[in-house]
Protein backbone atom coordinates (compact mmCIF):
# COMPACT_ATOMS: atom_id res chain seq x y z
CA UNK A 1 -12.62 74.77 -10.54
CA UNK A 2 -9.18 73.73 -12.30
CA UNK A 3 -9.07 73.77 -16.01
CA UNK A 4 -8.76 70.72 -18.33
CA UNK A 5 -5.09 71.59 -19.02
CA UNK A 6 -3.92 72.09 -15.48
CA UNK A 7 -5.22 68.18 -14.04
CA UNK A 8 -3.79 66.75 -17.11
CA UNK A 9 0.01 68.89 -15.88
CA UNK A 10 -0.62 67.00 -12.50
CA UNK A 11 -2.09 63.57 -13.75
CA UNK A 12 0.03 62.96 -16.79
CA UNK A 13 3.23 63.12 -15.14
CA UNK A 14 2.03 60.98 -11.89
CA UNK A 15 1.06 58.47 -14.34
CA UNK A 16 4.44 58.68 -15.72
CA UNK A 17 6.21 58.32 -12.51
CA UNK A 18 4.10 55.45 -11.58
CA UNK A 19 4.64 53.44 -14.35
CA UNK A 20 8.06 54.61 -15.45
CA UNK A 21 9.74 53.33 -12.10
CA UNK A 22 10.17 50.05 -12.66
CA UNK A 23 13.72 49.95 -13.24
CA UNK A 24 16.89 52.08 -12.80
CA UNK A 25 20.49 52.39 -13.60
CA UNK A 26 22.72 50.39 -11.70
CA UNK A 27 25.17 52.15 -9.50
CA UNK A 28 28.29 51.90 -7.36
CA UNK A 29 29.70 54.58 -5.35
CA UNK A 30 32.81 54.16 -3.57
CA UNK A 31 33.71 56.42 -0.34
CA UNK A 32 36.97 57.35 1.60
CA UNK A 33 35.52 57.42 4.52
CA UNK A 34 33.16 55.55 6.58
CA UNK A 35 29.28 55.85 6.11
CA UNK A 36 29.48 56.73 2.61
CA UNK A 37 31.51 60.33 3.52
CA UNK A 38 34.49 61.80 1.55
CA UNK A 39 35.91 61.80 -1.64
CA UNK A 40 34.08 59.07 -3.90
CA UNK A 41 34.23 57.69 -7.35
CA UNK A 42 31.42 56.22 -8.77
CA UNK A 43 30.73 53.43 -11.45
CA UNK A 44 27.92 52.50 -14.27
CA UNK A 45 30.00 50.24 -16.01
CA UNK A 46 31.78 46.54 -15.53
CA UNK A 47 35.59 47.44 -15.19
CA UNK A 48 37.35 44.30 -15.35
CA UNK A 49 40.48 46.15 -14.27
CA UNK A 50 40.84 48.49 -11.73
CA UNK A 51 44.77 49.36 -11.66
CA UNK A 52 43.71 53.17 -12.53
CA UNK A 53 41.87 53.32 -9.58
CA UNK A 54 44.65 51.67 -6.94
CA UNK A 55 45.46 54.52 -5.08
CA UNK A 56 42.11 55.78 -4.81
CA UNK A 57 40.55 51.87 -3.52
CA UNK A 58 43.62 51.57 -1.29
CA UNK A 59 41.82 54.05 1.07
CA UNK A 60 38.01 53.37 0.70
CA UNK A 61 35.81 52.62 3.30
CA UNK A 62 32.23 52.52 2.49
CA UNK A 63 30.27 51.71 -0.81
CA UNK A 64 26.64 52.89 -1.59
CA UNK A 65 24.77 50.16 -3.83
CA UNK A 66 22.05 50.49 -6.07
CA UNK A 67 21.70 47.20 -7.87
CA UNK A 68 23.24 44.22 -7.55
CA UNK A 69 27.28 44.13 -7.34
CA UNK A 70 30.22 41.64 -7.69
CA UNK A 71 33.61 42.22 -5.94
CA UNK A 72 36.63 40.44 -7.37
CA UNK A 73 40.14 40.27 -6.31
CA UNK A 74 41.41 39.67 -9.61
CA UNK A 75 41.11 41.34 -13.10
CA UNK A 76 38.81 39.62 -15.64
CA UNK A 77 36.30 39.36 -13.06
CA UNK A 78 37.57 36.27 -11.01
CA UNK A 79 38.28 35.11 -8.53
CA UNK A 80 35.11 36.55 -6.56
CA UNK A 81 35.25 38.74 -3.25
CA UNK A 82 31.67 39.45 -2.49
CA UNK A 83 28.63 40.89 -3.21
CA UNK A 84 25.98 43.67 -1.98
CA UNK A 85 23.35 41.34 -2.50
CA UNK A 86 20.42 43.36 -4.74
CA UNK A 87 19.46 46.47 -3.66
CA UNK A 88 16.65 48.70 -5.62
CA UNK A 89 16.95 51.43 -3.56
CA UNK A 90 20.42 53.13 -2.86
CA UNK A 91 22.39 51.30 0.31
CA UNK A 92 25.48 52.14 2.28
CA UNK A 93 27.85 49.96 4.07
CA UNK A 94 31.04 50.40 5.01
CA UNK A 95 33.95 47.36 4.33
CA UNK A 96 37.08 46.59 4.53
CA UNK A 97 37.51 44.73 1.09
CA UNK A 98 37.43 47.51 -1.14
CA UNK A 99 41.26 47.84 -0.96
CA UNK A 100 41.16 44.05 -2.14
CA UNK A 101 39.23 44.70 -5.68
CA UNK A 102 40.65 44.31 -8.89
CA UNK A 103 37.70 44.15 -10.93
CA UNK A 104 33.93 44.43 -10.76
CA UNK A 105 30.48 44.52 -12.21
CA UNK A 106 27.02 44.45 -11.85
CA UNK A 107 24.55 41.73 -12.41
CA UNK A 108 22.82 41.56 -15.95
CA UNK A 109 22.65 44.80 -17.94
CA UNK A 110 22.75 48.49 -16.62
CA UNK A 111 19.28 48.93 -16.65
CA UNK A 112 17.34 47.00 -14.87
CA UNK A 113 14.14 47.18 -17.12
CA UNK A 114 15.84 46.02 -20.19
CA UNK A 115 14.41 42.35 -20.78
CA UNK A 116 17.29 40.53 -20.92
CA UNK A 117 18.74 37.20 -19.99
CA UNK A 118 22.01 37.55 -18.27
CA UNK A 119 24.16 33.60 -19.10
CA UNK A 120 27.03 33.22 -16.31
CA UNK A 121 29.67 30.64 -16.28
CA UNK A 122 29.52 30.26 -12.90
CA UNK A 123 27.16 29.85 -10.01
CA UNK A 124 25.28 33.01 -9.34
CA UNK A 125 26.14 33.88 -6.28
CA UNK A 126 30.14 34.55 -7.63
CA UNK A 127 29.38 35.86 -10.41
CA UNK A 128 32.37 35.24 -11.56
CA UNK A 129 33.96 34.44 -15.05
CA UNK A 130 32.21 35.15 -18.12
CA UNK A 131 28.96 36.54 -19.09
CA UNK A 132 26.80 36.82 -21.90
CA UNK A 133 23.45 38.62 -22.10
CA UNK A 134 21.01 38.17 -24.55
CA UNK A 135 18.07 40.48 -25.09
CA UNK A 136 15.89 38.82 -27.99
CA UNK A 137 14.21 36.04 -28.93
CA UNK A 138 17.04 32.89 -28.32
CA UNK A 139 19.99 32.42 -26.93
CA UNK A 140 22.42 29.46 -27.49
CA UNK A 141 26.35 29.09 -28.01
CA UNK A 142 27.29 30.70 -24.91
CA UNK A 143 31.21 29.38 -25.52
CA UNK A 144 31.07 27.89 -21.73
CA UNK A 145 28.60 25.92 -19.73
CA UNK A 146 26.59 28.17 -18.36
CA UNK A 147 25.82 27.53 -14.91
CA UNK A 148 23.37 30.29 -13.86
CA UNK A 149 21.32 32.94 -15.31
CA UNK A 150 19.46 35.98 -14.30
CA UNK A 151 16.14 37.46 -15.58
CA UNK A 152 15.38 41.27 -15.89
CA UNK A 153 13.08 43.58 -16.63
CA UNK A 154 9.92 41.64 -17.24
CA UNK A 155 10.97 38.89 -19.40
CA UNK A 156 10.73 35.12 -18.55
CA UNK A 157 12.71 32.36 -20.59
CA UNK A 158 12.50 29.14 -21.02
CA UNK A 159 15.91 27.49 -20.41
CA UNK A 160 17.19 24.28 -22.16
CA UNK A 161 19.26 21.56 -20.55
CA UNK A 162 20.89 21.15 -24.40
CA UNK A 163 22.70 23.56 -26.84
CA UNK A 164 19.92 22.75 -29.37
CA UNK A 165 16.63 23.75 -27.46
CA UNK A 166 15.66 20.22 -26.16
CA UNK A 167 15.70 17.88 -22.72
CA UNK A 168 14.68 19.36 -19.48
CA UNK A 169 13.53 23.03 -19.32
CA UNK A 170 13.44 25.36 -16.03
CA UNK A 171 11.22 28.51 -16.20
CA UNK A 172 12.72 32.06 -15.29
CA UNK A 173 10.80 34.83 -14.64
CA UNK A 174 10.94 38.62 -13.83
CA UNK A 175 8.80 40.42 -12.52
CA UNK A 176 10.24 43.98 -13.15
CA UNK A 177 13.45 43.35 -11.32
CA UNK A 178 16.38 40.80 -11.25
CA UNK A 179 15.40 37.12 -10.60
CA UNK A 180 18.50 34.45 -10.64
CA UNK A 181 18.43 30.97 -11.00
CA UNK A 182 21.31 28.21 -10.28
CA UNK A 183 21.26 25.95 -13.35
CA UNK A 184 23.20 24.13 -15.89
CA UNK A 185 21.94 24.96 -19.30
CA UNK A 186 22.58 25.35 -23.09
CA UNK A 187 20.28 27.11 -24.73
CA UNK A 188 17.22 29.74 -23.57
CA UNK A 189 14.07 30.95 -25.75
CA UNK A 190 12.21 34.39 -24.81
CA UNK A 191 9.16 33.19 -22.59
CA UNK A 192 7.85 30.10 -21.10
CA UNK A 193 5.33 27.40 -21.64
């Protein structure tokens, strides 16, 4: 019969890994060659300019995702590419816009479990422009009209048509990963009614 100590070695740390899995790092690997194969460089961080890595971008061919990503062709993060679209598990594909990028970042904050309300400037499928995330309680004064927003970990927020917490509210809620929503809004409080 196993001891005591020994099922709680195997248990504990299943536990653990059940429950800690929920989110993850967000992650961009670029690839020389095609089907994510050859020299690579890879990226945990928004770099709104990319001239350091020219000659390296002039010659990839593949990405591997794991999060969601925003291509642009400009620095500053405008004007948008594409996308990956939201991956939570690693995905390769190989393009022929790398070359193009001179900026890029991923949606809402690194990790993915941090509840957090991501405030874009511009409809969410560009991500483009500016960005503001917010990670307690309110969030209001964004400096632009923010026109979309995205949920993470497992937060949910209320978000206000006016700067000032008033006139017609949408919910937005995640459930552990990224939810987006298309909206114009001015203000956001931590949960919804």
């Amino acid at each position: 019969m196993p001891s005591s100590k020994n099922i709680c070695k195997v248990i504990l740390p299943t536990i653990l890994l059940l429950t800690g899995c929920a989110g993850f790092i967000q992650e961009l690997t670029l690839y020389h060659g095609l089907d994510c194969t050859g020299a690579s460089v890879t990226f945990q961080t928004k770099e709104q300019n990319l001239a350091n890595w020219d000659l390296f971008l002039s010659d990839a061919q593949s990405f591997q995702a794991l999060g969601w990503w925003w291509f642009f062709t400009g620095t500053g993060f405008a004007p948008y590419l594409t996308n990956s679209g939201y991956r939570s598990t690693p995905y390769c594909a190989n393009s022929s816009y790398i070359y193009a990028s001179q900026s890029l970042r991923f949606a809402g904050p690194l990790e993915t479990a941090t509840p957090a309300l991501a405030v874009y400037e511009s409809w969410y499928s560009s991500g483009a422009g500016r960005e503001v995330i917010f990670t307690t309680g309110a969030a209001n004064n964004f400096g632009f009209i923010a026109r979309s927003a995205i949920a993470s970990g497992t937060s949910s927020w209320t978000l206000y048509y006016n700067e000032n917490f008033t006139g017609n509210t949408t919910c937005l809620s995640s459930g552990g990963e990224l939810v987006i929503t298309s909206a114009t809004f001015g203000s956001a409080i931590m949960g919804c009614n």
